[in-house]
N, C-alpha and C. Protein backbone atom coordinates (compact mmCIF):
# COMPACT_ATOMS: atom_id res chain seq x y z
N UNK A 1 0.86 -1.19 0.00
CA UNK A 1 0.00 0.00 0.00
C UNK A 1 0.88 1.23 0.00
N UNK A 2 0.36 2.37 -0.77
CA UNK A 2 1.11 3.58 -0.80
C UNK A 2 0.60 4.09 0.58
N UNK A 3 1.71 5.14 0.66
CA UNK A 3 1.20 5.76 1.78
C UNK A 3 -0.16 7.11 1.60
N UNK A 4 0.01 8.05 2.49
CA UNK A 4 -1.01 9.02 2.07
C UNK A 4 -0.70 9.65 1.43
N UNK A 5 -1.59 10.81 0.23
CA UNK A 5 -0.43 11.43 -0.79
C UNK A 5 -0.31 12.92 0.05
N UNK A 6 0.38 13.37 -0.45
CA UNK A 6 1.00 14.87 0.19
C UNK A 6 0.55 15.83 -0.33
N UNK A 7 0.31 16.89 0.63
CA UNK A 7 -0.97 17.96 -0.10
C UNK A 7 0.19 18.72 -0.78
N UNK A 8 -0.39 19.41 -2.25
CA UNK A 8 0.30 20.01 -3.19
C UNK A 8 0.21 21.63 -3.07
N UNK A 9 1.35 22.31 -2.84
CA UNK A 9 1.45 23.23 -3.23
C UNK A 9 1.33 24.20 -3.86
N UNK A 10 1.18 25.53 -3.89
CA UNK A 10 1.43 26.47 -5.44
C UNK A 10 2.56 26.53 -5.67
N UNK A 11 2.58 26.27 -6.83
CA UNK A 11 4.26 26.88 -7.50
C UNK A 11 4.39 28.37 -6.91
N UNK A 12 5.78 28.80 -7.12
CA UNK A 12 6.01 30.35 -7.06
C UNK A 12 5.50 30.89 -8.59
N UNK A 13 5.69 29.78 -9.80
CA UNK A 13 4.97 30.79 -10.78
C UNK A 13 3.42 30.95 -10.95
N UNK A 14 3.17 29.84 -9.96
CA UNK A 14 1.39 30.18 -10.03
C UNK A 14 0.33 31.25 -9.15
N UNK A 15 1.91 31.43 -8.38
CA UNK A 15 1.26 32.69 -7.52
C UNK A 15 1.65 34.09 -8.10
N UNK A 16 2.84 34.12 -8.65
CA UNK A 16 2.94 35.59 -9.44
C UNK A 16 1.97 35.59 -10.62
N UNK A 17 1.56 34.32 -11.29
CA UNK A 17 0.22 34.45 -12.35
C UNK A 17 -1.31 35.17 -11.51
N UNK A 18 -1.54 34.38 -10.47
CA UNK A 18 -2.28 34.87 -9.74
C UNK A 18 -2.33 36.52 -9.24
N UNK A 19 -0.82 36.93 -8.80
CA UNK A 19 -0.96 38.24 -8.36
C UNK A 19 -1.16 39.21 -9.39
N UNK A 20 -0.61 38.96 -10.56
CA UNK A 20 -1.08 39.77 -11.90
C UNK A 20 -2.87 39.65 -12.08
N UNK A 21 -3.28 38.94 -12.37
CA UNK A 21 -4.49 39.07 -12.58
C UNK A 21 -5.26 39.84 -11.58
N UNK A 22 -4.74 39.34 -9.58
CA UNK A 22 -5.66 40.17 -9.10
C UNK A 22 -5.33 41.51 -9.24
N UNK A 23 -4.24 41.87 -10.01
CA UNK A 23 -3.49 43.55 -10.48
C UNK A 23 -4.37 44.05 -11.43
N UNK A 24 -4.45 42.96 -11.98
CA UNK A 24 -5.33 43.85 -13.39
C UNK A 24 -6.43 43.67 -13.03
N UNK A 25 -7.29 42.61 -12.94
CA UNK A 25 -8.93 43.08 -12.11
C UNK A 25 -8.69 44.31 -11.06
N UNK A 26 -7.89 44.57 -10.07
CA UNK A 26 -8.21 45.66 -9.67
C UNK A 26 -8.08 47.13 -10.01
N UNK A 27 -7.05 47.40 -11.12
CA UNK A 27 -7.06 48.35 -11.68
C UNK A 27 -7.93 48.53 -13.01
N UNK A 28 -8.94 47.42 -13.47
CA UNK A 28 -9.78 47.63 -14.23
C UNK A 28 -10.83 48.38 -13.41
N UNK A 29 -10.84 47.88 -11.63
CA UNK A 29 -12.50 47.74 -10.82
C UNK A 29 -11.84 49.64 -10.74
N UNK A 30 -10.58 49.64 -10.31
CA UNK A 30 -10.85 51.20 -10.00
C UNK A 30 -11.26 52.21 -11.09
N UNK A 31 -10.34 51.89 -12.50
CA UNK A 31 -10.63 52.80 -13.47
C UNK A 31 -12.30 52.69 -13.42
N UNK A 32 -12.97 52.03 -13.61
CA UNK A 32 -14.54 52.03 -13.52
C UNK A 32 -15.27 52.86 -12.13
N UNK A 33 -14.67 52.78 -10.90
CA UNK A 33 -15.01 53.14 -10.21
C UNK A 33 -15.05 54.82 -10.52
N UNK A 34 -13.28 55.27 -11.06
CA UNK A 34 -12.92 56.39 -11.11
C UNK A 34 -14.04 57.08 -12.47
N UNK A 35 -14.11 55.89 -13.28
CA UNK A 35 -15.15 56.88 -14.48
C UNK A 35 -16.44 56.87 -14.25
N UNK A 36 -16.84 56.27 -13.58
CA UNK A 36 -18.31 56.20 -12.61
C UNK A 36 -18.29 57.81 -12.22
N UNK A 37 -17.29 58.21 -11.38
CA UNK A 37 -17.60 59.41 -10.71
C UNK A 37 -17.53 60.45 -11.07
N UNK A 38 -16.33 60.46 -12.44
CA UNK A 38 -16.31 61.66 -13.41
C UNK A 38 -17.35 61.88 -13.92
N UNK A 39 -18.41 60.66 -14.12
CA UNK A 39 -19.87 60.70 -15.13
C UNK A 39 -20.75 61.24 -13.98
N UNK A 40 -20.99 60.87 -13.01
CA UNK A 40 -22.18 61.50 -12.01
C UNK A 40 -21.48 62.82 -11.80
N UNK A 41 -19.85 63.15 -11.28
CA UNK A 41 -20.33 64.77 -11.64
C UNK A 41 -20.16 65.37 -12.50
N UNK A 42 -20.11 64.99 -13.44
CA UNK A 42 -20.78 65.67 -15.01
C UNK A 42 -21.80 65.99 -15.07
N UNK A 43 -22.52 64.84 -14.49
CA UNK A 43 -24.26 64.67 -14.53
C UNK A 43 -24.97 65.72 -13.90
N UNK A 44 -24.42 65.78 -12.76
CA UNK A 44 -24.38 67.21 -11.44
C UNK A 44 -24.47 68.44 -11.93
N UNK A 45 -22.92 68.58 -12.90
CA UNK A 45 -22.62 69.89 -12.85
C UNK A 45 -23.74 70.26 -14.37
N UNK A 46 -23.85 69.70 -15.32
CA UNK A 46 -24.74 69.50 -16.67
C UNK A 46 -26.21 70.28 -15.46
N UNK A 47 -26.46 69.25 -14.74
CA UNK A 47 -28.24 69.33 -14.15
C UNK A 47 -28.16 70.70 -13.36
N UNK A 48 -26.87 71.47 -12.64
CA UNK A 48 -27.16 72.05 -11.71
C UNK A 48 -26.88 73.97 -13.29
N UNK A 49 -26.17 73.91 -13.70
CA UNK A 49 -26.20 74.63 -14.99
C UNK A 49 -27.39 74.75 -15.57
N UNK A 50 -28.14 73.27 -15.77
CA UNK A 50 -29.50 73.60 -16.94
C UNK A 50 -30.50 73.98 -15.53
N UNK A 51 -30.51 73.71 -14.45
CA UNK A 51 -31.29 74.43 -13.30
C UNK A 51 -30.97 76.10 -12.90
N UNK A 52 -29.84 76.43 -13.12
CA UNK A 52 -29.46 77.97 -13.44
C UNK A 52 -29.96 78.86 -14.54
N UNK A 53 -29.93 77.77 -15.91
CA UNK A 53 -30.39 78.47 -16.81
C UNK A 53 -32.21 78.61 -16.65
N UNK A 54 -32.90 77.50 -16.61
CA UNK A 54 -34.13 77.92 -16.39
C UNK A 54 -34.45 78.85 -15.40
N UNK A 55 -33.80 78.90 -14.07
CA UNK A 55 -34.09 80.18 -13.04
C UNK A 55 -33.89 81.30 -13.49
N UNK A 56 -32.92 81.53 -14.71
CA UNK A 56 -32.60 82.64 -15.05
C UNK A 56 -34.00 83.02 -16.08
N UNK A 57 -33.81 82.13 -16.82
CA UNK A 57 -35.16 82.67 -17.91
C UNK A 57 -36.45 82.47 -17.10
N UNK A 58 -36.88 82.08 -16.31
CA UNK A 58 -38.12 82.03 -15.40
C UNK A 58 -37.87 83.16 -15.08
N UNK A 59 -37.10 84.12 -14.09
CA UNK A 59 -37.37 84.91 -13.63
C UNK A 59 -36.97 86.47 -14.74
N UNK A 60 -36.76 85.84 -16.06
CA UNK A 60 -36.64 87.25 -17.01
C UNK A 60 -38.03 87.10 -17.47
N UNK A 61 -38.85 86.29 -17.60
CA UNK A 61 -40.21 85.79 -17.83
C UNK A 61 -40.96 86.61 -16.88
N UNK A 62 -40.40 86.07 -15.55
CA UNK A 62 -41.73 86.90 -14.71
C UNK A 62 -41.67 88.88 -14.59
N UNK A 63 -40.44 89.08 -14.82
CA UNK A 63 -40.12 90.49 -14.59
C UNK A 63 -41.04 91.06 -15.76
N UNK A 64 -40.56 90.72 -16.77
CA UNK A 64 -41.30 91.40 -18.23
C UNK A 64 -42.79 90.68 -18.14
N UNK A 65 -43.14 90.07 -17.36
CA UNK A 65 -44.85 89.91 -17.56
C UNK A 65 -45.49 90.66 -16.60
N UNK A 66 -44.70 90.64 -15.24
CA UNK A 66 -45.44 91.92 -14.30
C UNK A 66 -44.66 92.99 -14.13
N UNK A 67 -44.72 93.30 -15.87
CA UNK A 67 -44.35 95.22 -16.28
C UNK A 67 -45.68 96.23 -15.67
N UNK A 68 -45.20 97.06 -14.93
CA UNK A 68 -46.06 97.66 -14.39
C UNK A 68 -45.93 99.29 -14.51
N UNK A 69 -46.76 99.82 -15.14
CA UNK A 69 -46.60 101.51 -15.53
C UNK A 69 -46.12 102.39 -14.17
N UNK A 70 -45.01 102.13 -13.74
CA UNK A 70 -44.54 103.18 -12.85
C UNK A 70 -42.94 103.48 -13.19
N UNK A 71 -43.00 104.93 -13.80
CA UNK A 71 -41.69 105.75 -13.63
C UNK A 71 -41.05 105.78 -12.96
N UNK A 72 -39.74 105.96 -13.00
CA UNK A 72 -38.91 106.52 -11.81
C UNK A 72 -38.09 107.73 -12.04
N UNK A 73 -37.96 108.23 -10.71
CA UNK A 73 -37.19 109.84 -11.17
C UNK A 73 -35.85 109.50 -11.16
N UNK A 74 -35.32 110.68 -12.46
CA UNK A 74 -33.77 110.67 -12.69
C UNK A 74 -33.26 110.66 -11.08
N UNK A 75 -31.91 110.12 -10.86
CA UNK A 75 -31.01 109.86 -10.13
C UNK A 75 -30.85 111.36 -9.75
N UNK A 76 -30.99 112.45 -10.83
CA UNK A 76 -30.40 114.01 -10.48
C UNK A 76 -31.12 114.86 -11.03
N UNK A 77 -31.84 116.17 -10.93
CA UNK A 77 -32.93 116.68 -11.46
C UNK A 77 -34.15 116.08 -11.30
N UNK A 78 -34.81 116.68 -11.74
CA UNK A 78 -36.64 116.43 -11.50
C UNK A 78 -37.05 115.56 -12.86
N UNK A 79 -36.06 114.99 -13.79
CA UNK A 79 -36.52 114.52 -15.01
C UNK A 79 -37.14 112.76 -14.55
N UNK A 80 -37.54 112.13 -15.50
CA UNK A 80 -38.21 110.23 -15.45
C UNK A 80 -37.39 109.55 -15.81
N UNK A 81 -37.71 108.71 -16.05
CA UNK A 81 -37.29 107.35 -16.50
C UNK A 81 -38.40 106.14 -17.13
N UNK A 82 -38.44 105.86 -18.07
CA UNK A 82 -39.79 104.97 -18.23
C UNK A 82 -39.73 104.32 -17.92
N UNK A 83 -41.12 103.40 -17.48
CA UNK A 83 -41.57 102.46 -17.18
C UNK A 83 -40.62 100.99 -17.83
N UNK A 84 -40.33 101.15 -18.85
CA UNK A 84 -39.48 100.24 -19.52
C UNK A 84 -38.31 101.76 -20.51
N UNK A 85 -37.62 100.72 -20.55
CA UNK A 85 -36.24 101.86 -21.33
C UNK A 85 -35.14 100.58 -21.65
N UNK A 86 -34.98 100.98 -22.84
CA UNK A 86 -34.09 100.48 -23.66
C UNK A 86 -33.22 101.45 -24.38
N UNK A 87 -32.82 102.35 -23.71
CA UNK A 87 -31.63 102.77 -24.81
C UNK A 87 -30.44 102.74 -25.12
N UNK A 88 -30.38 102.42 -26.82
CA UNK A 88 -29.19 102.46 -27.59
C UNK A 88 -28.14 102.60 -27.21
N UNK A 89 -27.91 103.86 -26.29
CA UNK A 89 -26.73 104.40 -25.85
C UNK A 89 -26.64 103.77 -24.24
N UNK A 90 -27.24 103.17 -23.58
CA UNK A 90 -26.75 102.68 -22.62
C UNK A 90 -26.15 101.43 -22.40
N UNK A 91 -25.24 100.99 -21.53
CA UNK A 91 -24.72 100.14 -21.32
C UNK A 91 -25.48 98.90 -20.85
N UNK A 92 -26.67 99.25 -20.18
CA UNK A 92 -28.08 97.86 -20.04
C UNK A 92 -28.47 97.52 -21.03
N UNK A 93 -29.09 96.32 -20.51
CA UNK A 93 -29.91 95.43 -22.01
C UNK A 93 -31.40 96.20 -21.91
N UNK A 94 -31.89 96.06 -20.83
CA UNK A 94 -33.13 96.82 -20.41
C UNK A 94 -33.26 97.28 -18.64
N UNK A 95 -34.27 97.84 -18.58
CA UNK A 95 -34.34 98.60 -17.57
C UNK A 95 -35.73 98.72 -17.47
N UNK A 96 -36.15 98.19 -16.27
CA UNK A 96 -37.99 98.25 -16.00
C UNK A 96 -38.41 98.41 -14.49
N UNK A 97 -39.69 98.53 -14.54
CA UNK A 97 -40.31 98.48 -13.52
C UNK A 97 -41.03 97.67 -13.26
N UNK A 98 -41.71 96.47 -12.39
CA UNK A 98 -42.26 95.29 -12.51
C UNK A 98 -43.23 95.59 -10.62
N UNK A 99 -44.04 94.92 -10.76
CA UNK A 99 -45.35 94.54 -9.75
C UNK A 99 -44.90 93.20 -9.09
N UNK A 100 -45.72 92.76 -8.57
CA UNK A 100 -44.92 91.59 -7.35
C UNK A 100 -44.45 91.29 -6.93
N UNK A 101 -43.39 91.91 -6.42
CA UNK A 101 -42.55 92.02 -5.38
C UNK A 101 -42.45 91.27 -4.10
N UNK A 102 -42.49 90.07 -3.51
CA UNK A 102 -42.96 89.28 -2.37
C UNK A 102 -42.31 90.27 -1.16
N UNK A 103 -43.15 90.80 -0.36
CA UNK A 103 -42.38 91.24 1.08
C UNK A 103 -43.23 90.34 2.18
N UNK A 104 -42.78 89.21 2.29
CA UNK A 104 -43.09 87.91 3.27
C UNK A 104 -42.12 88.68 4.91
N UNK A 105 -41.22 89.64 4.63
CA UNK A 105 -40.87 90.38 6.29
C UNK A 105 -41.39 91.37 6.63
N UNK A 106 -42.69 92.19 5.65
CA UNK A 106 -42.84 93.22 6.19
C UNK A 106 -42.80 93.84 6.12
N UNK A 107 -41.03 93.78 5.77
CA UNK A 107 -40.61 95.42 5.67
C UNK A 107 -41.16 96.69 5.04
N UNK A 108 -40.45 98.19 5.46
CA UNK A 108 -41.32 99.14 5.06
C UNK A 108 -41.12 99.55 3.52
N UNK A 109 -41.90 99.11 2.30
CA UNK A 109 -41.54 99.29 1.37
C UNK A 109 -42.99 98.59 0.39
N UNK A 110 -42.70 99.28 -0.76
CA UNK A 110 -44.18 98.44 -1.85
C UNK A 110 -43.47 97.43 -2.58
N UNK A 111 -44.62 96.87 -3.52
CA UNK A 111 -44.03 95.69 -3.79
C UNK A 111 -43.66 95.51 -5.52
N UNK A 112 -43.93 97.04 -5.92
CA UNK A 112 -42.93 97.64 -7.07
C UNK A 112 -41.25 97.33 -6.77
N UNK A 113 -40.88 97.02 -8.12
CA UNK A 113 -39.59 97.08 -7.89
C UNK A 113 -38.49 97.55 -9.15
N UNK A 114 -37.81 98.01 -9.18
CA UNK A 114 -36.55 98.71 -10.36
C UNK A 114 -35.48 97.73 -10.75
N UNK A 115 -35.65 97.35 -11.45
CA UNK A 115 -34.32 95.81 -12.04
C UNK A 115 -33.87 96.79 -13.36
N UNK A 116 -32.95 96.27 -13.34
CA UNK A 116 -31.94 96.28 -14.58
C UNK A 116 -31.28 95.18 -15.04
N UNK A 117 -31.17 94.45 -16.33
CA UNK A 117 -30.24 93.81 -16.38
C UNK A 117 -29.50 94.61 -17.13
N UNK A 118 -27.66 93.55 -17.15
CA UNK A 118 -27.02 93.73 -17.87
C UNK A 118 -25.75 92.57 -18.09
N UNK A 119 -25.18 92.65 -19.30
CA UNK A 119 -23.66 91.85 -19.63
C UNK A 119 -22.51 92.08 -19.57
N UNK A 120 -21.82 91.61 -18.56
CA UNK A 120 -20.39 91.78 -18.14
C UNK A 120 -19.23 90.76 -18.66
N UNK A 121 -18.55 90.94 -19.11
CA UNK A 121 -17.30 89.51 -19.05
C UNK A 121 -18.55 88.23 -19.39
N UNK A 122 -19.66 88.24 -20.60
CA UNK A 122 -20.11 87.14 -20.43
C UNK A 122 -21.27 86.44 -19.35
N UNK A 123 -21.04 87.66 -18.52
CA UNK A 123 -21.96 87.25 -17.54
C UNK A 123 -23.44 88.21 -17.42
N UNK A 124 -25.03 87.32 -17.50
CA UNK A 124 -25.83 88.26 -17.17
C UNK A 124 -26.04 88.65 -16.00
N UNK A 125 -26.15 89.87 -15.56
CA UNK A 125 -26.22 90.37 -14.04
C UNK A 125 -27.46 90.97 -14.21
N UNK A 126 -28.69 90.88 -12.78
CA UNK A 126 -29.71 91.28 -12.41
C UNK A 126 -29.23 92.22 -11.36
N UNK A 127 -29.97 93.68 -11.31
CA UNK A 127 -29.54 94.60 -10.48
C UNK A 127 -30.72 95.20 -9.99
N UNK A 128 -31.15 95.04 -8.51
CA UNK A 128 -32.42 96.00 -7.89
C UNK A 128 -32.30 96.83 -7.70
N UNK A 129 -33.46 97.83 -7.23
CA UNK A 129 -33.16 98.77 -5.88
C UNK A 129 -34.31 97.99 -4.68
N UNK A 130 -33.70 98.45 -3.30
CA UNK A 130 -34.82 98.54 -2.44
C UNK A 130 -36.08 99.33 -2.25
N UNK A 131 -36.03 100.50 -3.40
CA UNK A 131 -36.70 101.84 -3.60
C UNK A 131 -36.99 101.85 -4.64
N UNK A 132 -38.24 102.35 -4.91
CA UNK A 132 -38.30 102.73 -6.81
C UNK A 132 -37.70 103.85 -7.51
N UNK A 133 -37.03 105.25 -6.34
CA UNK A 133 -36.90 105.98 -6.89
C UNK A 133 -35.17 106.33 -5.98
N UNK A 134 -34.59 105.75 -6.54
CA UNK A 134 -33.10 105.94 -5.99
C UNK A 134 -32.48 106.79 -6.26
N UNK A 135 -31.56 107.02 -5.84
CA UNK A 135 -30.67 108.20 -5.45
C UNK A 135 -29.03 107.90 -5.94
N UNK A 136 -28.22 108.29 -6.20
CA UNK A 136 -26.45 108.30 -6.64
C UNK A 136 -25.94 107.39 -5.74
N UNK A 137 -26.78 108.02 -4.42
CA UNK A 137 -26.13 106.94 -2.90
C UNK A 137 -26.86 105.64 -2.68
N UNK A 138 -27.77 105.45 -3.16
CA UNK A 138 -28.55 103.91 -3.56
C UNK A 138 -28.20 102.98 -4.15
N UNK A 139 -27.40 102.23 -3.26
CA UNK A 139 -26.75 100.91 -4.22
C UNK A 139 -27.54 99.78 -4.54
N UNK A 140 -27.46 99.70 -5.38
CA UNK A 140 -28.52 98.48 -6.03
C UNK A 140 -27.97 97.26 -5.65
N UNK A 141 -28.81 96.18 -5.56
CA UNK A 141 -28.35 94.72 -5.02
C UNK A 141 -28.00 93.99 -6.42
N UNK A 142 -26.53 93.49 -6.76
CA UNK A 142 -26.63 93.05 -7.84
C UNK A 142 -26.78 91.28 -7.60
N UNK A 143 -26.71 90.44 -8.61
CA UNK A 143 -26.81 89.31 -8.74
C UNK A 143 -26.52 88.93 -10.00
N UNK A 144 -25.56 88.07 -10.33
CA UNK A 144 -24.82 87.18 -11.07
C UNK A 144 -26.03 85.87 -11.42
N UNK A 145 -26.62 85.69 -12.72
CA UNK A 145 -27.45 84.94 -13.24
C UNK A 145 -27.01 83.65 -13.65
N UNK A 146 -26.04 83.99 -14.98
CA UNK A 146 -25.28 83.32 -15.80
C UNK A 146 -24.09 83.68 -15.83
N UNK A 147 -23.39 82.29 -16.33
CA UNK A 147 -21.88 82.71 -17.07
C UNK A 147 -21.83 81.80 -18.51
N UNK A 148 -21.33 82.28 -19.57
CA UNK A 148 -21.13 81.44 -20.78
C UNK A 148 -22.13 82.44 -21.71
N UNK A 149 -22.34 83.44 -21.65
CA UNK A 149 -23.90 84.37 -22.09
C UNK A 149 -23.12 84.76 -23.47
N UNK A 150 -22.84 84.64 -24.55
CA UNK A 150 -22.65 84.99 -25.94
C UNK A 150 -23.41 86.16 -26.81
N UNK A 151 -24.87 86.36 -25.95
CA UNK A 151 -25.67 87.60 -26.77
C UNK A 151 -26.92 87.42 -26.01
N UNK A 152 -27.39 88.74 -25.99
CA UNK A 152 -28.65 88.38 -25.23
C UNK A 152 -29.81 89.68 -26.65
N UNK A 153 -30.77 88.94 -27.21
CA UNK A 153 -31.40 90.10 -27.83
C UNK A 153 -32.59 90.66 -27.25
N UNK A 154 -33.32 91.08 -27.46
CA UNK A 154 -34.62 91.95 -26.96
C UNK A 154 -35.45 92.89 -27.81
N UNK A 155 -36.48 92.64 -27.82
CA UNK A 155 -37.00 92.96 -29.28
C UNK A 155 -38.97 93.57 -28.19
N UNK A 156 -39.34 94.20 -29.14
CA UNK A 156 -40.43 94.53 -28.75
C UNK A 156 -41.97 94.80 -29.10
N UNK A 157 -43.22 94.64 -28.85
CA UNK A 157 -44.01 94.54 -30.33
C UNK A 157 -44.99 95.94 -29.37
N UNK A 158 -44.98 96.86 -30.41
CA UNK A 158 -46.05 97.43 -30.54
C UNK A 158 -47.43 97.81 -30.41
N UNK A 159 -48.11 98.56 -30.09
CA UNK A 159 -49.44 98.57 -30.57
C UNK A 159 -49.83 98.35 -31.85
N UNK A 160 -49.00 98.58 -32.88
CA UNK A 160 -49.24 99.07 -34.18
C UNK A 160 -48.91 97.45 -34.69
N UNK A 161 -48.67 96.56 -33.84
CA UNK A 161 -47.71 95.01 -34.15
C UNK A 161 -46.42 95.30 -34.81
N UNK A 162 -45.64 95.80 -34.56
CA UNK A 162 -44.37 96.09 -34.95
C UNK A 162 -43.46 95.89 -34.04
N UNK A 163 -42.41 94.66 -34.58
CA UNK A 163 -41.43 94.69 -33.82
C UNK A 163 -39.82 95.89 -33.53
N UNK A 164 -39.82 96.37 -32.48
CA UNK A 164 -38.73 97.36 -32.68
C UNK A 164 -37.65 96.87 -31.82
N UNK A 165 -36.37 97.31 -31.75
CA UNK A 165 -35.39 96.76 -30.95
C UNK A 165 -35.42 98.10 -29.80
N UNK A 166 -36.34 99.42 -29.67
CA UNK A 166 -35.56 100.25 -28.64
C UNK A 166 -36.72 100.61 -28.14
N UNK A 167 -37.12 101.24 -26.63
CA UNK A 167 -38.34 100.88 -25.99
C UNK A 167 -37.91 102.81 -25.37
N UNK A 168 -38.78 103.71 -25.42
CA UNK A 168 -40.08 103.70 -25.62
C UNK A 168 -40.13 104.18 -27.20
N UNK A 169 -40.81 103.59 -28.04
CA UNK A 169 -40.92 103.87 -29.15
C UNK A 169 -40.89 105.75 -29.46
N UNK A 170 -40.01 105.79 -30.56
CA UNK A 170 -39.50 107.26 -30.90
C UNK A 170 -40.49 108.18 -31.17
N UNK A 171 -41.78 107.69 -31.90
CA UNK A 171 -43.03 108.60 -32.17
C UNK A 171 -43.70 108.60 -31.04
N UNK A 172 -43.50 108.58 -29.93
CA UNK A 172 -44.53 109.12 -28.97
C UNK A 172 -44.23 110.31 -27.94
N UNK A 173 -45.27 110.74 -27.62
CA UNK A 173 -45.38 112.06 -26.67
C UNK A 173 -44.96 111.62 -25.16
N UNK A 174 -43.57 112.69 -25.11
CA UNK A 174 -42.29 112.65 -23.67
C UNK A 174 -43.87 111.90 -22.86
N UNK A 175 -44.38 112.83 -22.49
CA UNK A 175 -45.45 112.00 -21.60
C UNK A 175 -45.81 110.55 -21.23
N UNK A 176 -46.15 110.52 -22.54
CA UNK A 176 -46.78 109.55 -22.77
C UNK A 176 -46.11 107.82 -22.64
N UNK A 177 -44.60 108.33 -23.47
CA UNK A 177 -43.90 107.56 -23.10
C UNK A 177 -43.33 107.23 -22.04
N UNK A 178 -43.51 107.83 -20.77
CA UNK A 178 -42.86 107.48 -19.72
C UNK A 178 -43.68 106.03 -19.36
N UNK A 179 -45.21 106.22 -19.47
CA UNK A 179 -46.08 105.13 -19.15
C UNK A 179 -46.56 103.88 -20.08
N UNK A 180 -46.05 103.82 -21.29
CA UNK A 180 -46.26 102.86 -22.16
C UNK A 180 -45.33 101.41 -22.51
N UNK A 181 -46.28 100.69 -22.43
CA UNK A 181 -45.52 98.96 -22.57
C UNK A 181 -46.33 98.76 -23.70
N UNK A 182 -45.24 97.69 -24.15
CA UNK A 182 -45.61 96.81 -25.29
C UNK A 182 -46.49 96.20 -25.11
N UNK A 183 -47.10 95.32 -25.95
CA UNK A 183 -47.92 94.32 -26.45
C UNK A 183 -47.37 92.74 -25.91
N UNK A 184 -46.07 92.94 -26.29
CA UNK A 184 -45.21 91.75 -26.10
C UNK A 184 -43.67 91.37 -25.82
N UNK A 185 -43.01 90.85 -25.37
CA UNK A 185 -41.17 91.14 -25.24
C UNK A 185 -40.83 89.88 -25.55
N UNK A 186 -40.33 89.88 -26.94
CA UNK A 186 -39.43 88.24 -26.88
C UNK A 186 -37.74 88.73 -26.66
N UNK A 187 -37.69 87.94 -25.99
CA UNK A 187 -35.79 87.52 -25.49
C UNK A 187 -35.04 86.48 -25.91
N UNK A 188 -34.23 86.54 -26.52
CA UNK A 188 -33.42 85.58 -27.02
C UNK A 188 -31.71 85.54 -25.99
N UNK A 189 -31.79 84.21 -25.71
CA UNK A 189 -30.08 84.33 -25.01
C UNK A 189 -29.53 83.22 -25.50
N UNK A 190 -28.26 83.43 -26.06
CA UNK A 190 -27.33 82.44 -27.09
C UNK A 190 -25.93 82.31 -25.84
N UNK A 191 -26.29 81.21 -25.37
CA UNK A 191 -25.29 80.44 -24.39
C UNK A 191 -24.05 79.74 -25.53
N UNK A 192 -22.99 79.63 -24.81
CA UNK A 192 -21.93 79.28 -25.08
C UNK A 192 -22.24 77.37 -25.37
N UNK A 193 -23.04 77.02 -24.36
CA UNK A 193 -23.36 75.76 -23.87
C UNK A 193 -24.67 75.15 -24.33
N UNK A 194 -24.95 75.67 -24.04
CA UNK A 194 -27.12 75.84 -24.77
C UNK A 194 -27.29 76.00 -26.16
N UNK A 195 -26.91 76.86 -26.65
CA UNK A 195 -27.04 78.07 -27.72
C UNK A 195 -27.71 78.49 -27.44
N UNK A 196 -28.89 78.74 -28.56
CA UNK A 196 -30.09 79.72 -28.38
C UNK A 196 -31.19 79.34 -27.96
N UNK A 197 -31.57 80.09 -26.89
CA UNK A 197 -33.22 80.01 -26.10
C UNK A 197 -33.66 81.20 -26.52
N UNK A 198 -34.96 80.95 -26.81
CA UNK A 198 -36.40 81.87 -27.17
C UNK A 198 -37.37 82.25 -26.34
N UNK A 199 -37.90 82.81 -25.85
CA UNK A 199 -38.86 83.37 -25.26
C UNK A 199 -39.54 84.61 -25.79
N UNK A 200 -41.20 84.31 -25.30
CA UNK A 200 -41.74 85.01 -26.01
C UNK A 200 -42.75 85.24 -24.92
N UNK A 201 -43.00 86.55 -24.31
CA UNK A 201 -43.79 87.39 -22.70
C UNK A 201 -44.93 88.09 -23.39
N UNK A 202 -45.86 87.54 -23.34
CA UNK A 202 -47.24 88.89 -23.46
C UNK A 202 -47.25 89.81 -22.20
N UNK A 203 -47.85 90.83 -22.71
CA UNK A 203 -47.61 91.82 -21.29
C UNK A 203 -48.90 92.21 -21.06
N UNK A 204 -49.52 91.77 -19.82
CA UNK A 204 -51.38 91.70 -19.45
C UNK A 204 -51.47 92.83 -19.76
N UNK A 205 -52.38 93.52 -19.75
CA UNK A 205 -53.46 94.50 -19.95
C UNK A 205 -52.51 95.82 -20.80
């Protein structure tokens, strides 16, 4: 009779075969792990961008729909400001006056409010006052919207249905124009990232 047989060993080359493979399964499991996470925050930064951009156009939506006929006085002298203003020569895209204003604290103030936007380095900036009728020493609250902003247009329709690019239309009486809104405001903003978004605001009554 043989005796018992003798338990067998690994070779030394069957264990360096072994340690390679668990080398390469694990640097396959990490690269996957590692591109797993580059993709979710892609996913993040993609979702938290296209959630910026809609806040931004939601709230250029709500400003130009509760356009509300109130002037404001020049910064210096007794002269206005219209209700909406677009001009040529200024450095804003537009400049309005808007209704709904939420004051959920109270505070002492109406619920009119004075925005401006404008484009900096690419960036659209929203600018308040706390007041409708500010002063040189009245600093406006600004706010940073977007970044990546390539063009922003603004266009305007008429009574007459005519679209014009400059607000308050040139044939009307100083008066008159301080208190007159359009019919309608479409906005166009051509993102770096997006391209072009459309919008198109009827303006109630």
């Amino acid at each position: 009779m043989t005796g018992p047989r003798r338990a067998r060993g690994f070779t030394l080359l069957e264990i360096l075969v072994a340690m390679v493979i668990l080398a390469v399964m694990g640097l396959m499991a990490y690269r996957g792990v590692s591109e797993a996470r580059v993709a979710v925050a892609n996913a993040e930064s993609h979702l938290e961008r296209l959630r910026a951009v809609q806040r931004s156009v939601q709230l250029m939506v709500t400003d130009f729909r509760t356009l509300t006929r109130r002037p404001v006085r020049e910064p210096i002298g007794d002269g206005q400001r219209a209700t909406l203003l677009r001009d040529p020569n200024s450095v804003a895209l537009i400049e309005l006056s808007h209704g709904g204003w939420p004051n959920g604290a109270g505070t002492p103030r109406g619920t009119a409010q004075r925005v401006v936007y404008r484009i900096e380095d690419g960036k659209l900036l929203r600018e308040h006052w706390t007041v409708m009728d500010p002063t040189l020493a009245t600093q406006p609250v600004r706010r940073e919207l977007l970044d990546g902003v390539e063009r922003v247009e603004i266009r305007y329709l008429t009574s007459g249905r005519e679209w014009i690019a400059d607000w308050p239309p040139f044939n009307n009486t100083a008066d008159l124009g301080f208190y007159m809104r359009p019919l309608a405001i479409e906005f166009t903003l051509v993102l770096a990232d997006f391209g072009e978004i459309r919008r198109l605001v009827e303006v109630p009554g």
